[in-house]
N, C-alpha and C. Protein backbone atom coordinates (compact mmCIF):
# COMPACT_ATOMS: atom_id res chain seq x y z
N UNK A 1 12.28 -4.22 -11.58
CA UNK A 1 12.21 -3.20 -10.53
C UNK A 1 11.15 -2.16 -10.88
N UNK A 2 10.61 -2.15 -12.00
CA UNK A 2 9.90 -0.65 -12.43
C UNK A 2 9.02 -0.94 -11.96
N UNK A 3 8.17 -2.93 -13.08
CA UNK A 3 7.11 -3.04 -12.53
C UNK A 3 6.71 -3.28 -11.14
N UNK A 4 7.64 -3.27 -9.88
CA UNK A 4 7.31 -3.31 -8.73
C UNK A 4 6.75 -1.77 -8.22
N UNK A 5 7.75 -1.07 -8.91
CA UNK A 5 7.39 0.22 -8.32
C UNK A 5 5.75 0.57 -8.53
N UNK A 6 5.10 0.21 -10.28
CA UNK A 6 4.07 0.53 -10.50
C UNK A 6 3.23 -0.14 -9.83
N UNK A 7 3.12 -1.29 -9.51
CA UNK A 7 2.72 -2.59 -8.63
C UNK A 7 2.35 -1.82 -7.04
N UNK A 8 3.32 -0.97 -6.40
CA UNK A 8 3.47 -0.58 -5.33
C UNK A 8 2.49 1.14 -5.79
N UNK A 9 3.14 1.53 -6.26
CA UNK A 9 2.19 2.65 -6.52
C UNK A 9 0.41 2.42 -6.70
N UNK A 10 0.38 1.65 -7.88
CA UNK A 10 -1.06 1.31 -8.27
C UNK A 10 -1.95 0.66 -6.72
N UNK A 11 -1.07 -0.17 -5.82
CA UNK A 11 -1.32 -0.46 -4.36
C UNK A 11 -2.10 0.13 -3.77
N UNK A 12 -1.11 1.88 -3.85
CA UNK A 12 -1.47 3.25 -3.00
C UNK A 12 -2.20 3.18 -3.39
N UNK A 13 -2.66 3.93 -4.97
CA UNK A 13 -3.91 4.13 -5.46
C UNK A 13 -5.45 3.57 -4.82
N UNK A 14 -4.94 2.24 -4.81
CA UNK A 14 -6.35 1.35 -4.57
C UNK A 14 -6.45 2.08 -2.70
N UNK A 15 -5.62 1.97 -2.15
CA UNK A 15 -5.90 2.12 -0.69
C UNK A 15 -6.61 3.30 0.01
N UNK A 16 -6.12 4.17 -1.06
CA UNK A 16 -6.46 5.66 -1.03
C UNK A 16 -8.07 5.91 -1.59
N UNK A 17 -8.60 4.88 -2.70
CA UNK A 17 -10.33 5.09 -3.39
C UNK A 17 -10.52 4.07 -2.19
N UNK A 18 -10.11 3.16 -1.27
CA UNK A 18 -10.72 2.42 -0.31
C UNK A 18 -10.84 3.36 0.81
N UNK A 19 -9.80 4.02 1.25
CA UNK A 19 -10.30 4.83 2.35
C UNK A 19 -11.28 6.13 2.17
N UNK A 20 -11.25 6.55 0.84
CA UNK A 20 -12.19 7.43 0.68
C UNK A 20 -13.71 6.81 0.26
N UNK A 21 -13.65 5.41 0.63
CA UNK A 21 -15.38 5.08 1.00
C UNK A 21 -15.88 5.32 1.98
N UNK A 22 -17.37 4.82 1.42
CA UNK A 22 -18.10 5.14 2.18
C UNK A 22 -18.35 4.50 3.14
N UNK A 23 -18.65 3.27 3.48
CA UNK A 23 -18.28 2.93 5.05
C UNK A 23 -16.81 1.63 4.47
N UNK A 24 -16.32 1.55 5.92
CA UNK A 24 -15.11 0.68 6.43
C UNK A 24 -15.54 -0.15 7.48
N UNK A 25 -15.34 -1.40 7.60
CA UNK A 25 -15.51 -2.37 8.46
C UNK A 25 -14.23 -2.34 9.34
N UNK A 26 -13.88 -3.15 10.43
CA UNK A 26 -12.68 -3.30 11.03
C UNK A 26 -11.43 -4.26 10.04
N UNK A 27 -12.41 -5.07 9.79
CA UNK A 27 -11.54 -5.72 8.72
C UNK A 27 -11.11 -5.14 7.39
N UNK A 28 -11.83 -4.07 7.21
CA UNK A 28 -10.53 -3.03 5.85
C UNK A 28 -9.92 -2.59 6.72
N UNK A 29 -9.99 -1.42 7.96
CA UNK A 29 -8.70 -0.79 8.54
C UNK A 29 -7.43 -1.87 9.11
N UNK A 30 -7.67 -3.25 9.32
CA UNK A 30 -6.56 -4.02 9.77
C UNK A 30 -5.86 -3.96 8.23
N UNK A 31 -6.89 -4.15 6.90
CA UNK A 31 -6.26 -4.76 5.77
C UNK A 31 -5.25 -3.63 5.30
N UNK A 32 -5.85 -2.23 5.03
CA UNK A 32 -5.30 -1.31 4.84
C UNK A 32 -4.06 -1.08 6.00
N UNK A 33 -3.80 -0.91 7.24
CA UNK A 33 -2.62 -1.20 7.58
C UNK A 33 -1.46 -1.52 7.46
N UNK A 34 -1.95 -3.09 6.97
CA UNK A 34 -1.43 -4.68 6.43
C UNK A 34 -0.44 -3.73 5.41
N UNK A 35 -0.97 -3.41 4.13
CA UNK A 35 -0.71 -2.79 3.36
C UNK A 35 0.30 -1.79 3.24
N UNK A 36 -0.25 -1.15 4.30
CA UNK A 36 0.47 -0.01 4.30
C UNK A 36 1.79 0.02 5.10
N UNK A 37 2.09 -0.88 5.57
CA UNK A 37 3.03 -1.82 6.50
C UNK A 37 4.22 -1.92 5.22
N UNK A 38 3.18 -3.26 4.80
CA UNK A 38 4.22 -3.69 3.80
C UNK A 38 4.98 -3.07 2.49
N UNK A 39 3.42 -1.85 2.08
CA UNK A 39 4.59 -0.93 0.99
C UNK A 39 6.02 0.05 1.60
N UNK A 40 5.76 0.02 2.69
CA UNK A 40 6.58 0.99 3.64
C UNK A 40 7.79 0.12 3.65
N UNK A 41 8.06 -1.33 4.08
CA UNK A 41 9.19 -1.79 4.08
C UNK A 41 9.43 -2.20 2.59
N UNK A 42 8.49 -2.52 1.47
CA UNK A 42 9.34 -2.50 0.29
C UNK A 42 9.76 -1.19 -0.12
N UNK A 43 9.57 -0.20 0.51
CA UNK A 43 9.78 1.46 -0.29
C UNK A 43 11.41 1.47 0.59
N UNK A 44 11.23 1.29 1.55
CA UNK A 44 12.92 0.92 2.61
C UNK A 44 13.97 0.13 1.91
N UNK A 45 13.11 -0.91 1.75
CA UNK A 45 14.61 -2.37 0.81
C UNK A 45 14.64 -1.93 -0.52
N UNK A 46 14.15 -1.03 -1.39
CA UNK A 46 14.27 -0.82 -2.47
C UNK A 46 15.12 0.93 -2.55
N UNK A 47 14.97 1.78 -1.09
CA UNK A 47 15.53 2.58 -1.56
C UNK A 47 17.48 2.40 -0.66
N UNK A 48 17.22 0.86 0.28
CA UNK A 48 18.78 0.72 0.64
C UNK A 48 19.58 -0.24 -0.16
N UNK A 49 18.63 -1.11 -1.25
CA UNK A 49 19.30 -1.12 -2.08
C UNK A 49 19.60 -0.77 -3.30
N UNK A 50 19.60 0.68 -3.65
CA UNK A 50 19.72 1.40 -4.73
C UNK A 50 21.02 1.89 -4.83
């Protein structure tokens, strides 16, 4: 469970030096989404099953 959390954190990290580039194609803002989708429902199933 930890290393998911760091896994999920280190995620953010990356998404966050991606959006603070310098240009974005359409295909990073779908990817980053994607992403941001999916840490959102593991941050949900990990805090209903705690």
């Amino acid at each position: 469970m930890k290393s998911d959390h760091q896994r999920l954190s280190h995620a953010a990290m990356q998404v966050c030096l991606i959006m603070r580039g310098e240009k974005m194609n359409s295909e990073w803002l779908v990817y980053i989404k994607f992403v941001g989708l999916w840490i959102a429902l593991m941050l949900m199933i990990g805090v209903m099953l705690s």
